[in-house]
PDB file of N, CA and C in Angstrom:
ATOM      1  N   UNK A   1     -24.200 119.781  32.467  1.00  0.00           N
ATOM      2  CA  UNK A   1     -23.792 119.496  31.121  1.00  0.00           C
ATOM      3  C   UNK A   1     -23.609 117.981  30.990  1.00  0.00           C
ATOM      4  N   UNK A   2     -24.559 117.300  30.039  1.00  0.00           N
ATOM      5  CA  UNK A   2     -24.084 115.661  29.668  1.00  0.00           C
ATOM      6  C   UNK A   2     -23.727 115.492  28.589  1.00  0.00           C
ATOM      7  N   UNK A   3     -22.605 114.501  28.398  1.00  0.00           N
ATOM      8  CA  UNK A   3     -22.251 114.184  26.916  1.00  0.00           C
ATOM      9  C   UNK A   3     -23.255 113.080  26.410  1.00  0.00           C
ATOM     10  N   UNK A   4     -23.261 112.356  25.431  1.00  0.00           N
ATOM     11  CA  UNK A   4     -23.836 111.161  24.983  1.00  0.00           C
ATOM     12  C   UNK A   4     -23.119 110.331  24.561  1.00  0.00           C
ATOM     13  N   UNK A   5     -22.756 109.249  25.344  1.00  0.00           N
ATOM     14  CA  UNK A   5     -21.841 108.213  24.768  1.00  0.00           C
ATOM     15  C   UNK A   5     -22.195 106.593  24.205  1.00  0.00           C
ATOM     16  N   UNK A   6     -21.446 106.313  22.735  1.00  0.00           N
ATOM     17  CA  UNK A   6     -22.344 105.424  22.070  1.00  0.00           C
ATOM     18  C   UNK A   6     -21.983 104.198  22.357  1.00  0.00           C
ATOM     19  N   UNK A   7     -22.268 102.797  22.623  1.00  0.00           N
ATOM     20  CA  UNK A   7     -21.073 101.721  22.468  1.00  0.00           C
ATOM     21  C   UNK A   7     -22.419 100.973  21.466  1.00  0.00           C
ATOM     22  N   UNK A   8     -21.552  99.940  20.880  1.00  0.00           N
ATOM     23  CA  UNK A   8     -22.172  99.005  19.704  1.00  0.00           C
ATOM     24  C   UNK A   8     -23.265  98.327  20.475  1.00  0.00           C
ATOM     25  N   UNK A   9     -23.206  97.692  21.778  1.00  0.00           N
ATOM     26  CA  UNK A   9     -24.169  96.528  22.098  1.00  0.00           C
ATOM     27  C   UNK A   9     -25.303  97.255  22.505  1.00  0.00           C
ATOM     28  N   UNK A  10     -24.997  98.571  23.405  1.00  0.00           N
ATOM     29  CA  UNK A  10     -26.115  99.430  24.378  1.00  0.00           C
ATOM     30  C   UNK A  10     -26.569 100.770  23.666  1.00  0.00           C
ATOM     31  N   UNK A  11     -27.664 101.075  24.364  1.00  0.00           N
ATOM     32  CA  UNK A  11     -28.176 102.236  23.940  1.00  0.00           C
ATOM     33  C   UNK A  11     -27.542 103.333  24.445  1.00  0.00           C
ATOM     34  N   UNK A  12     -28.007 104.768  23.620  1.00  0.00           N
ATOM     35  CA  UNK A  12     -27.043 105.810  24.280  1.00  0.00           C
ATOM     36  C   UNK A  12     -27.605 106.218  25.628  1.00  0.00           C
ATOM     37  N   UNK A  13     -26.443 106.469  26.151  1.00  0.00           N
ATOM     38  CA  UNK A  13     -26.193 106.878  28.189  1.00  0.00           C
ATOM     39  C   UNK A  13     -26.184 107.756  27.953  1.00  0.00           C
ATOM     40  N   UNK A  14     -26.390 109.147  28.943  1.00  0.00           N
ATOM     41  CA  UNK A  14     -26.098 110.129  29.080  1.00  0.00           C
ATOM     42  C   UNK A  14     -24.751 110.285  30.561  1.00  0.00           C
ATOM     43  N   UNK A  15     -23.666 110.766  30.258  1.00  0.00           N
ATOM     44  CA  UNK A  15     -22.791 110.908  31.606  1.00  0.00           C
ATOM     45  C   UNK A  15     -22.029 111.749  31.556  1.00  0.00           C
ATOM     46  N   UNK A  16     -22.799 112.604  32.876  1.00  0.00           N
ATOM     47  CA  UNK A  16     -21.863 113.675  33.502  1.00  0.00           C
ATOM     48  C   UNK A  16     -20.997 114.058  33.004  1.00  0.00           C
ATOM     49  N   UNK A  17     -20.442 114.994  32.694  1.00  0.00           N
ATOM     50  CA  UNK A  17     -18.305 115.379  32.317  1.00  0.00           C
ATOM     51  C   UNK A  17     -18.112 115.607  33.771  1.00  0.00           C
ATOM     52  N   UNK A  18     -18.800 116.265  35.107  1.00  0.00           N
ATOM     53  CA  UNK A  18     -18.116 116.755  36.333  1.00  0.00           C
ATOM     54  C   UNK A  18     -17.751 115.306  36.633  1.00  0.00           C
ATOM     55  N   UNK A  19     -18.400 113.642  36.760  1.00  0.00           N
ATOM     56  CA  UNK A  19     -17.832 113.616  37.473  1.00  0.00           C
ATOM     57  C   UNK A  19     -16.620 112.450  36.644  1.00  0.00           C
ATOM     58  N   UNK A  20     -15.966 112.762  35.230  1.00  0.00           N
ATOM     59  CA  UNK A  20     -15.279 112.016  34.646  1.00  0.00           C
ATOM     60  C   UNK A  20     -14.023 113.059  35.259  1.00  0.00           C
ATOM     61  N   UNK A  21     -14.289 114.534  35.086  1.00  0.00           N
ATOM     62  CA  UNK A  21     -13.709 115.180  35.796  1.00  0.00           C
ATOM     63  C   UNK A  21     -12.855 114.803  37.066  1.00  0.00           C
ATOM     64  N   UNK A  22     -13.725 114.869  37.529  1.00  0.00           N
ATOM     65  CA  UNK A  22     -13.602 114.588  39.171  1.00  0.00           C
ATOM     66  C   UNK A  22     -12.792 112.934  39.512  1.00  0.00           C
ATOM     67  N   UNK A  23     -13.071 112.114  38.702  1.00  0.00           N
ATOM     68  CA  UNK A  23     -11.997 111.076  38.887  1.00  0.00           C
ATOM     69  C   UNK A  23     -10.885 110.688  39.068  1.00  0.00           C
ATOM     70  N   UNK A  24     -10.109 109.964  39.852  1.00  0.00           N
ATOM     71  CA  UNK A  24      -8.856 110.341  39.970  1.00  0.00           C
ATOM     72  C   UNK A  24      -8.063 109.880  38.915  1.00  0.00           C
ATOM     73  N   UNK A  25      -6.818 110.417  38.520  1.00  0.00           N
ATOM     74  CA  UNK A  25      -6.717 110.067  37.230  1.00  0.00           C
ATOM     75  C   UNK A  25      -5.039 108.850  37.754  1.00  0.00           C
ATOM     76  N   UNK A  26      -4.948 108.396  37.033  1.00  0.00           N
ATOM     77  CA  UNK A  26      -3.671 107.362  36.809  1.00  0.00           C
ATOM     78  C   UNK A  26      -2.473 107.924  36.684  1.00  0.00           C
ATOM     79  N   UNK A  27      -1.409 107.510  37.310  1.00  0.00           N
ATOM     80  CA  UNK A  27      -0.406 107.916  37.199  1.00  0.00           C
ATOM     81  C   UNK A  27       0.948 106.527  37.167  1.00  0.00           C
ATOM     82  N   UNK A  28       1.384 106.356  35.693  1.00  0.00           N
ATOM     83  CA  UNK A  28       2.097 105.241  36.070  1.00  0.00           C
ATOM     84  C   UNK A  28       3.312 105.277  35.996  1.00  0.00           C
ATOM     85  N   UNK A  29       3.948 106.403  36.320  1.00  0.00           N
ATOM     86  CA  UNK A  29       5.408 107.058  37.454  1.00  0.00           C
ATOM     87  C   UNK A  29       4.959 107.064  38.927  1.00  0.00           C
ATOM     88  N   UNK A  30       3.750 107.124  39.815  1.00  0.00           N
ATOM     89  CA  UNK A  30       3.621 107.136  40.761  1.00  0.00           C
ATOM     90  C   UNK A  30       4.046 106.059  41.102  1.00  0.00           C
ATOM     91  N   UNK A  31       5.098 106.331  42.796  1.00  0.00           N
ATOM     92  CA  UNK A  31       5.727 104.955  43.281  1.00  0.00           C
ATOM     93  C   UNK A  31       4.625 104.788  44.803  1.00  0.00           C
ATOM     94  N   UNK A  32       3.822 104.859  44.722  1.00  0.00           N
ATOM     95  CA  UNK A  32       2.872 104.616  45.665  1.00  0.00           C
ATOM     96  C   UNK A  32       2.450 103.257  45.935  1.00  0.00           C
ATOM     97  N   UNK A  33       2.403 101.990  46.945  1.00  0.00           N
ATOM     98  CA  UNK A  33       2.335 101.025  46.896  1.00  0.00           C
ATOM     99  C   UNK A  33       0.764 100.818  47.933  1.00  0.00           C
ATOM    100  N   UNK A  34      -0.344 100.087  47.499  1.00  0.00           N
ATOM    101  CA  UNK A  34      -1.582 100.680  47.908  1.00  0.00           C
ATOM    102  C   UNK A  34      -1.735 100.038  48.821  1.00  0.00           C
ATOM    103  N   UNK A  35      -2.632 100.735  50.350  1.00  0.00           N
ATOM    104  CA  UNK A  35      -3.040  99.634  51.932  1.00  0.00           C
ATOM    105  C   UNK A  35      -1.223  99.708  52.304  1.00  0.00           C
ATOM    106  N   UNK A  36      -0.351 100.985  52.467  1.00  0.00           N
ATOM    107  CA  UNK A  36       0.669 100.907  52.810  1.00  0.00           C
ATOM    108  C   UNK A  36       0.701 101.992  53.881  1.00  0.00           C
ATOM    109  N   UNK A  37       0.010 103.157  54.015  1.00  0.00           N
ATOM    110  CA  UNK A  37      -0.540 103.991  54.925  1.00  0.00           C
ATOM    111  C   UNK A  37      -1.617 103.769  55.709  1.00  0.00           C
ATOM    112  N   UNK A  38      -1.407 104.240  57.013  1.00  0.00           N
ATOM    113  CA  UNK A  38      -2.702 103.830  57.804  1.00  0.00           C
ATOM    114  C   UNK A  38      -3.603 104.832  57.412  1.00  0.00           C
ATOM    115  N   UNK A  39      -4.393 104.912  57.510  1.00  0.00           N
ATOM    116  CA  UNK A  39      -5.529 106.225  57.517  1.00  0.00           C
ATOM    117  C   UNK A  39      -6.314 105.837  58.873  1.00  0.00           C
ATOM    118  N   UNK A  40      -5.949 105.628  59.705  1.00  0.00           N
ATOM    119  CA  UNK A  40      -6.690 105.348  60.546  1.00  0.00           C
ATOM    120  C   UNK A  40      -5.698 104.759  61.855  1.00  0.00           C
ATOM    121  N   UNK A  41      -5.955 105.834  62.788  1.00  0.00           N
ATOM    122  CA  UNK A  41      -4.739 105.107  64.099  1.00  0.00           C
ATOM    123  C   UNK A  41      -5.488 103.943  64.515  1.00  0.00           C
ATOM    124  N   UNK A  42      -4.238 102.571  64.466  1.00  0.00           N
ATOM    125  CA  UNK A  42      -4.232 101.617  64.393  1.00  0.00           C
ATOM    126  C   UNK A  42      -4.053 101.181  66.498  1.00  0.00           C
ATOM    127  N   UNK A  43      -5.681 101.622  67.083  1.00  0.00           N
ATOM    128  CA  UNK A  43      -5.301 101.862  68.404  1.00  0.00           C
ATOM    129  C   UNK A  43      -5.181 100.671  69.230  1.00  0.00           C
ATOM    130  N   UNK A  44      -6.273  99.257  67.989  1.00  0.00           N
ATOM    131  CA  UNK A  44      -6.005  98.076  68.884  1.00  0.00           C
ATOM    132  C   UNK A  44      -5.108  97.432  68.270  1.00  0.00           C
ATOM    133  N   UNK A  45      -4.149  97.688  67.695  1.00  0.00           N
ATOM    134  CA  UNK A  45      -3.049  96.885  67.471  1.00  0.00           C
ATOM    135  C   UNK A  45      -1.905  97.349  68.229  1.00  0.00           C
ATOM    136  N   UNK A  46      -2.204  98.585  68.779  1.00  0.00           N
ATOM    137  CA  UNK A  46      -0.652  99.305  69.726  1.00  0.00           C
ATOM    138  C   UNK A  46      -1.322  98.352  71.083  1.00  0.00           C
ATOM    139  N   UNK A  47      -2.859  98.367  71.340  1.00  0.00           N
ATOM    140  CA  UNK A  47      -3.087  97.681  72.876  1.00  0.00           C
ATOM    141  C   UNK A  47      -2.583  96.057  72.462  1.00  0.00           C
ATOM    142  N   UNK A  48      -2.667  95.464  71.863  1.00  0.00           N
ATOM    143  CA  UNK A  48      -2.406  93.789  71.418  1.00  0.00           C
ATOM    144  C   UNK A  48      -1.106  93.752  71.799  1.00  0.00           C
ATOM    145  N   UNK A  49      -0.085  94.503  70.989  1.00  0.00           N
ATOM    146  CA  UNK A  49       1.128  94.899  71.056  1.00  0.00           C
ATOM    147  C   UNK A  49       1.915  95.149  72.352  1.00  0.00           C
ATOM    148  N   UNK A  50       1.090  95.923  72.767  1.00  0.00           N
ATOM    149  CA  UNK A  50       1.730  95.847  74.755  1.00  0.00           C
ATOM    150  C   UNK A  50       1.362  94.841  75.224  1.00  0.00           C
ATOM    151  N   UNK A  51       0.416  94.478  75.213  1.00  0.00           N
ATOM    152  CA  UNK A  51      -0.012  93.348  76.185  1.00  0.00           C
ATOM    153  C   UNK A  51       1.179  91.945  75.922  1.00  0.00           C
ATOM    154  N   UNK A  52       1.090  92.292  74.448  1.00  0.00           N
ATOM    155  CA  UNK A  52       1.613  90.752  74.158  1.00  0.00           C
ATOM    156  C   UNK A  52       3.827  90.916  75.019  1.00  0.00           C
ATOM    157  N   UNK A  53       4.067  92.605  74.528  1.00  0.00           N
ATOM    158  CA  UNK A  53       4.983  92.574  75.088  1.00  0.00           C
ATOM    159  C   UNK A  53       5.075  92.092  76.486  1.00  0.00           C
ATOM    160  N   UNK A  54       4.319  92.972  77.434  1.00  0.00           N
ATOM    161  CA  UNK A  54       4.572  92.344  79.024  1.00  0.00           C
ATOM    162  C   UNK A  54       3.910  90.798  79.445  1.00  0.00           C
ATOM    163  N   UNK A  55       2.767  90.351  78.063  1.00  0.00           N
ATOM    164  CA  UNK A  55       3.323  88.923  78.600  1.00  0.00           C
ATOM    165  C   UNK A  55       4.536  87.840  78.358  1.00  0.00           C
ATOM    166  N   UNK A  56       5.049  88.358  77.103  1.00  0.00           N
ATOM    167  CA  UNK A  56       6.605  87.878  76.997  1.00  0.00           C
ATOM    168  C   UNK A  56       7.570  88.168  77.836  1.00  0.00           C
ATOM    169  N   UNK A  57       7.542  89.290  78.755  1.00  0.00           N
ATOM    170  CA  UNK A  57       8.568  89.543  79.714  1.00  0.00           C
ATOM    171  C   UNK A  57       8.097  89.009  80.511  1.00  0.00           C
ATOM    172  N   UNK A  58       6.472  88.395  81.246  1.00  0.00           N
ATOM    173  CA  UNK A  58       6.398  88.113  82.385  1.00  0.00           C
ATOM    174  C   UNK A  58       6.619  86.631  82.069  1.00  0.00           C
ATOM    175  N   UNK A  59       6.477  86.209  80.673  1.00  0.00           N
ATOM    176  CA  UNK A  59       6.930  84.674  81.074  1.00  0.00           C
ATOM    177  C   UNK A  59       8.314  84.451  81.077  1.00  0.00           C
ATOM    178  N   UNK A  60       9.325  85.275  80.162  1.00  0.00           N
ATOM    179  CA  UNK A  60      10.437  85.306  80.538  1.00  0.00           C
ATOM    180  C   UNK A  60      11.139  85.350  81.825  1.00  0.00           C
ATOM    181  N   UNK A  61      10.808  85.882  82.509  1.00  0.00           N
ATOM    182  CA  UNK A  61      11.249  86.204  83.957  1.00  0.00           C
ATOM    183  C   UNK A  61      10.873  85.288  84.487  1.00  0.00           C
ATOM    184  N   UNK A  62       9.617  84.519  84.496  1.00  0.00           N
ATOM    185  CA  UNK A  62       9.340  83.435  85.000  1.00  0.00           C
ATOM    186  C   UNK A  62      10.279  82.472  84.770  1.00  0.00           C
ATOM    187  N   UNK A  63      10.475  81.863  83.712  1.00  0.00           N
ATOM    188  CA  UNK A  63      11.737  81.075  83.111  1.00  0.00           C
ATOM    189  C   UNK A  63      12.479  81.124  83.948  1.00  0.00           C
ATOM    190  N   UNK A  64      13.343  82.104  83.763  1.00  0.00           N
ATOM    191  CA  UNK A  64      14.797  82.762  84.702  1.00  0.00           C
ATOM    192  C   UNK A  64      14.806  82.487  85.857  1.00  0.00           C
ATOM    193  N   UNK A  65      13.710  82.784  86.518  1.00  0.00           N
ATOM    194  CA  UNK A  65      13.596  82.505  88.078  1.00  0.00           C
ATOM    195  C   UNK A  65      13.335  80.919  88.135  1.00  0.00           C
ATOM    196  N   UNK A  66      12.760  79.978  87.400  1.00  0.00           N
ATOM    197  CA  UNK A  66      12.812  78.481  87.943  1.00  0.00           C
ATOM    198  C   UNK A  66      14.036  77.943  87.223  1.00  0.00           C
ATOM    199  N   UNK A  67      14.790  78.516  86.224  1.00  0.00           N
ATOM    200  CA  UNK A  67      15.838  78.051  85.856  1.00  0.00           C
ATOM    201  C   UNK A  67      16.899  78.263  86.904  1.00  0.00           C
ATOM    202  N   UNK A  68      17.345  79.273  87.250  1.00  0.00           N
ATOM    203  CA  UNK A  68      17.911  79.768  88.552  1.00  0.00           C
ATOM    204  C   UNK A  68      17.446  78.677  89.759  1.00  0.00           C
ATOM    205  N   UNK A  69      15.877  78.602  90.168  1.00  0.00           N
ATOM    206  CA  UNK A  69      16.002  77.951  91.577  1.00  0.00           C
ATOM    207  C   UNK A  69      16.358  76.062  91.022  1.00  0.00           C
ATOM    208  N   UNK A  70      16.457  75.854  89.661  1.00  0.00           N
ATOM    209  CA  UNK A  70      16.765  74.631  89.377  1.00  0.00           C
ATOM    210  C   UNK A  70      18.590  74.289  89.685  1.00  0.00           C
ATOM    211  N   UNK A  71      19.120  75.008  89.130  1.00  0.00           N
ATOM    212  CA  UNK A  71      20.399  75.430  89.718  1.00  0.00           C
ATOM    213  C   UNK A  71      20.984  75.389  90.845  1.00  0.00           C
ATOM    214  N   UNK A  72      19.875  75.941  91.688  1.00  0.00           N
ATOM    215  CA  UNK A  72      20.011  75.921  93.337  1.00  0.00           C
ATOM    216  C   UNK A  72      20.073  74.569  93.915  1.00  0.00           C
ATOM    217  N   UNK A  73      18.833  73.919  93.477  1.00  0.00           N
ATOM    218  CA  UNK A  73      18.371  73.042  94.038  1.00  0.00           C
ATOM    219  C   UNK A  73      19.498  71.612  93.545  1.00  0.00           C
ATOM    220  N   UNK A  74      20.153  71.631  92.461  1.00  0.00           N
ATOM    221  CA  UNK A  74      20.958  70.993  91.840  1.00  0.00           C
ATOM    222  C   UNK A  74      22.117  70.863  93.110  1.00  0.00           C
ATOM    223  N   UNK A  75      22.445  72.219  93.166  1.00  0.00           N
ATOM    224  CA  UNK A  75      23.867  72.649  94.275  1.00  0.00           C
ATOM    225  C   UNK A  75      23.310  72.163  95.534  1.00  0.00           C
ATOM    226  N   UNK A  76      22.493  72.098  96.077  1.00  0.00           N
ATOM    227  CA  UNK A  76      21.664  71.867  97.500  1.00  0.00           C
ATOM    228  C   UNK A  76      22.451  70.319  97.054  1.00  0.00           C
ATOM    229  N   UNK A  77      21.841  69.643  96.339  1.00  0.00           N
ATOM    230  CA  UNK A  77      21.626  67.815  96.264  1.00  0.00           C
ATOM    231  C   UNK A  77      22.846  67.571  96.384  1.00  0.00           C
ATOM    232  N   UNK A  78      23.897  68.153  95.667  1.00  0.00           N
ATOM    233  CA  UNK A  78      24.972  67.821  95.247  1.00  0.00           C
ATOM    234  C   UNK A  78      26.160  67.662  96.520  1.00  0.00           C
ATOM    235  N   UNK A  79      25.345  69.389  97.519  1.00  0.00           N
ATOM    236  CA  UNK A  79      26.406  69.021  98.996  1.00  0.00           C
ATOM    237  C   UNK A  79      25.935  67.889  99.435  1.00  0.00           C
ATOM    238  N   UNK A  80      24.390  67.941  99.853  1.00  0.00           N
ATOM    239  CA  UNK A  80      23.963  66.794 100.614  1.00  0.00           C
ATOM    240  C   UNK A  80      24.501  65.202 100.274  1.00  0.00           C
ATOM    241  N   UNK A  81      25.508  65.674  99.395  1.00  0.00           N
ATOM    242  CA  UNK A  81      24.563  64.301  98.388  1.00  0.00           C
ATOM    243  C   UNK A  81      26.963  63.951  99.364  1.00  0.00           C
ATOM    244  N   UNK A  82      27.567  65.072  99.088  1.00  0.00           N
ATOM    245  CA  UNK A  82      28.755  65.180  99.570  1.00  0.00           C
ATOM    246  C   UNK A  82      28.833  64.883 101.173  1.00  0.00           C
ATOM    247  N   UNK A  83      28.023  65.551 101.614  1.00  0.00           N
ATOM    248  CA  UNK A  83      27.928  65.513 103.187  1.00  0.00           C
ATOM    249  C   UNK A  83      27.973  64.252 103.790  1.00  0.00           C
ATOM    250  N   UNK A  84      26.798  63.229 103.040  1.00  0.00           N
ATOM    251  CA  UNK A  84      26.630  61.829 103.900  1.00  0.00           C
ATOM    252  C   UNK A  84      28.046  60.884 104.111  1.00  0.00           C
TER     253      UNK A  84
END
């Protein structure tokens, strides 16, 4: 089934009713905010995501441990430094 629809500048179209039908229609009470759902598991952003975590812990720990042997080495100088 086609309707015939007229506009002033163009000639008449013929278009579908299924698929004016079939369109989704507007809703402007819907609180839907759009690209806010994934549709799609997001699998390389969970791998980015770990990685980036355990390289923040491995440089952290790194830190810790030369901050610590800086400490040490501070206390080392400080007897020696007492001793002479």
């Amino acid at each position: 089934m086609s309707k015939l629809i007229t506009t002033s500048t163009q000639a008449t179209l013929p278009i579908q009713l299924s698929i004016l039908e079939d369109a989704p229609k507007f809703d402007p009470n819907d609180k839907a905010i759009p690209a806010t759902k994934f549709l799609v598991k997001p699998i390389g952003m969970i791998i980015v995501c770990a990685l980036l975590a355990t390289a923040v812990c491995l440089v952290g720990y790194a830190t810790y441990e030369r901050r610590k042997y800086r400490m040490q080495y501070k206390r080392r100088v400080r007897r020696m430094r007492l001793l002479r």
